[in-house]
Protein backbone atom coordinates (compact mmCIF):
# COMPACT_ATOMS: atom_id res chain seq x y z
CA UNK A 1 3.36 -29.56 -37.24
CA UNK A 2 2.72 -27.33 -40.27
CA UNK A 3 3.62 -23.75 -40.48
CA UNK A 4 0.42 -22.44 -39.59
CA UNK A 5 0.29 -24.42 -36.51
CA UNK A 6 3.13 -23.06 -34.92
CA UNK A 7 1.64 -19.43 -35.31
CA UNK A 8 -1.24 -20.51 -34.14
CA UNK A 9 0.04 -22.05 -31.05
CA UNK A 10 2.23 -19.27 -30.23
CA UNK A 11 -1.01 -17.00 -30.45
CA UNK A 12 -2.85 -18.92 -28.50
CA UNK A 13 -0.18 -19.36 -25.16
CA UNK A 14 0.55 -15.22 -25.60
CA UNK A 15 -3.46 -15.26 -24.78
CA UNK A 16 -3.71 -17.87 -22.71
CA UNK A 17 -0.82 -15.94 -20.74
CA UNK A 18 -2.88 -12.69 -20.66
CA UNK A 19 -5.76 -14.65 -19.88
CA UNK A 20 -4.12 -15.75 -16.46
CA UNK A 21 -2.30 -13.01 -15.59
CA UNK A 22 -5.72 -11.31 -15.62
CA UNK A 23 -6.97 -13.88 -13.69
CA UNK A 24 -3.77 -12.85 -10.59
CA UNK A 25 -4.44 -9.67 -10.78
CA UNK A 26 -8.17 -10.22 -10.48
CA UNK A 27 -7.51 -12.05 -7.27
CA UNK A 28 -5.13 -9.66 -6.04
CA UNK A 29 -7.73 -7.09 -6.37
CA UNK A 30 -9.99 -9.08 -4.20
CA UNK A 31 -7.06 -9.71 -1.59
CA UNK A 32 -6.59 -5.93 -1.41
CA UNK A 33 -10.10 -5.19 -0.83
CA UNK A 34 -10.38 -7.32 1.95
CA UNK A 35 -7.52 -6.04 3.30
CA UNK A 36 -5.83 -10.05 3.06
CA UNK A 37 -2.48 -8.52 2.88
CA UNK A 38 -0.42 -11.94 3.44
CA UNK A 39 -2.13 -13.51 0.91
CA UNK A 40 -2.18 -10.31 -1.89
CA UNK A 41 1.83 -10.49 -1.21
CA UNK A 42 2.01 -13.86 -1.95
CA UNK A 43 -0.41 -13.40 -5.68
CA UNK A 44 2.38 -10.56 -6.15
CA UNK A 45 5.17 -13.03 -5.97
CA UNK A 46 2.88 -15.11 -8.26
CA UNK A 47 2.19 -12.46 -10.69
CA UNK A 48 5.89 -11.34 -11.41
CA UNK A 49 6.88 -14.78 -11.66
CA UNK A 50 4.49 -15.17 -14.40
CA UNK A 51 5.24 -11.88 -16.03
CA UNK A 52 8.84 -13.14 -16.20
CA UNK A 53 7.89 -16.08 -17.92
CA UNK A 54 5.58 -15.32 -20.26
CA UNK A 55 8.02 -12.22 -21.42
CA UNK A 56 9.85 -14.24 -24.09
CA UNK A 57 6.76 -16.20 -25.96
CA UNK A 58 4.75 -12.09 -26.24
CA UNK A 59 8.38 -10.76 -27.51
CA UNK A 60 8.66 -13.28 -30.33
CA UNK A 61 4.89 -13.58 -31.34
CA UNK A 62 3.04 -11.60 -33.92
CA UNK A 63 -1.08 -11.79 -33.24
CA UNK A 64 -3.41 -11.46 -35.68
CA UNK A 65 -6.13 -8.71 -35.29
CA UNK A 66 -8.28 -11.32 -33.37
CA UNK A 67 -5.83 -11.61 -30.50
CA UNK A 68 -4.14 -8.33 -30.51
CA UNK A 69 -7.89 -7.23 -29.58
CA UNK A 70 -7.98 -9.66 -26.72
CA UNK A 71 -4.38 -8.88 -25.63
CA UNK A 72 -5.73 -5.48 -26.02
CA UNK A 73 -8.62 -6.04 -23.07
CA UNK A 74 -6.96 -8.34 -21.14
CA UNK A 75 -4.23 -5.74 -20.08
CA UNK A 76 -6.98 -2.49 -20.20
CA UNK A 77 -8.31 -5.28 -17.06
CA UNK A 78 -4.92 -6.00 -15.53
CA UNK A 79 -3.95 -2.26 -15.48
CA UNK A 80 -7.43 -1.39 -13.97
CA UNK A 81 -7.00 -3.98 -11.48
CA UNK A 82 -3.73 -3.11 -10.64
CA UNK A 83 -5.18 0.95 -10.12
CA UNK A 84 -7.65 -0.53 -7.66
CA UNK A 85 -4.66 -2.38 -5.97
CA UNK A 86 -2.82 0.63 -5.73
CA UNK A 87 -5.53 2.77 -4.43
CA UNK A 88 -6.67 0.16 -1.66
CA UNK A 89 -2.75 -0.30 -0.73
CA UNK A 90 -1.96 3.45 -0.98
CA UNK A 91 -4.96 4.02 1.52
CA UNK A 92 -3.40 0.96 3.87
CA UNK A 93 -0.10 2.36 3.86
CA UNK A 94 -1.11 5.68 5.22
CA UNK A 95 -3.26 4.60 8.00
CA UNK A 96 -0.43 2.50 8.78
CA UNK A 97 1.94 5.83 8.77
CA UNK A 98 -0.95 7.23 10.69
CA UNK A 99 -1.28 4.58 13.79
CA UNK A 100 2.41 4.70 13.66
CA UNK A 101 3.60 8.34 13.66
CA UNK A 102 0.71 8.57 16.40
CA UNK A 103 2.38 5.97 18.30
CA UNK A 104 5.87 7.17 18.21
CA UNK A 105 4.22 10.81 19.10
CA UNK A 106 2.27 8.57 22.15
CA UNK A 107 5.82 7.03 22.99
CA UNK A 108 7.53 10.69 22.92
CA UNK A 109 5.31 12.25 25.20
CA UNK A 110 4.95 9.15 27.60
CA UNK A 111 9.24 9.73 27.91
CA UNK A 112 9.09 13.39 28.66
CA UNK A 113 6.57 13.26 31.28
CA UNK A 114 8.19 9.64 32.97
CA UNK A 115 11.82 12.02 32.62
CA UNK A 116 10.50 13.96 35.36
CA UNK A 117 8.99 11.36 37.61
C-alpha cells in the first residue's frame, strides 16, 4: 500500500460511514412515522453504536473537496431526518402525557366519588 492509498481508503470508510448512518436515520424516520416505536428504539441503539465507531476514522481523516461535499449532504440528510424524528416523537410524547394526565384525572375523580359510597 502506497501513500496515496491509505488517504484514499480512509476517505472512502469516513463516506462510506456517512453513507450508512444516513441510511439509520433514514429508517428511523420511517419507524417514527409509522409510529413503530419498538423498532425506531432499537435503529437508535443502532445508530449511536455506529456514531461511536465511526468517531475515530472522521477525527483522523482529512477529505478532499470531493468528499467533504458528500460528508457535507450526507449529514444536511441525517440532521433533517433526525428533525422529522423529533417532531413525530415530540407529537407521540404529548398525546401520551395527554391519555395519561387524563387518566390519572379519570382515576382522581373515580376515588372521590367511591370515598363517599
Amino acid at each position: 500500500m502506497n501513500d496515496q492509498t491509505l488517504p484514499q481508503t480512509v476517505t472512502h470508510q469516513v463516506v462510506s460511514n456517512y453513507e450508512s448512518l444516513a441510511v439509520l436515520t433514514g429508517q428511523m424516520r420511517v419507524a417514527a412515522a409509522h409510529g413503530e416505536w419498538d423498532h425506531l428504539t432499537a435503529l437508535e441503539k443502532q445508530c449511536s453504536q455506529h456514531v461511536a465507531t465511526m468517531k475515530p476514522a472522521d477525527a483522523a481523516s482529512t477529505l478532499d473537496e470531493q468528499a467533504r461535499l458528500r460528508k457535507i449532504d450526507l449529514i444536511k440528510k441525517i440532521l433533517a431526518d433526525d428533525k422529522e424524528i423529533r417532531n413525530r416523537t415530540e407529537s407521540w410524547m404529548g398525546q401520551l402525557q395527554r391519555i395519561m394526565s387524563s387518566n390519572h384525572q379519570e382515576q382522581r375523580l373515580q376515588q372521590a366519588y367511591s370515598a363517599g359510597y
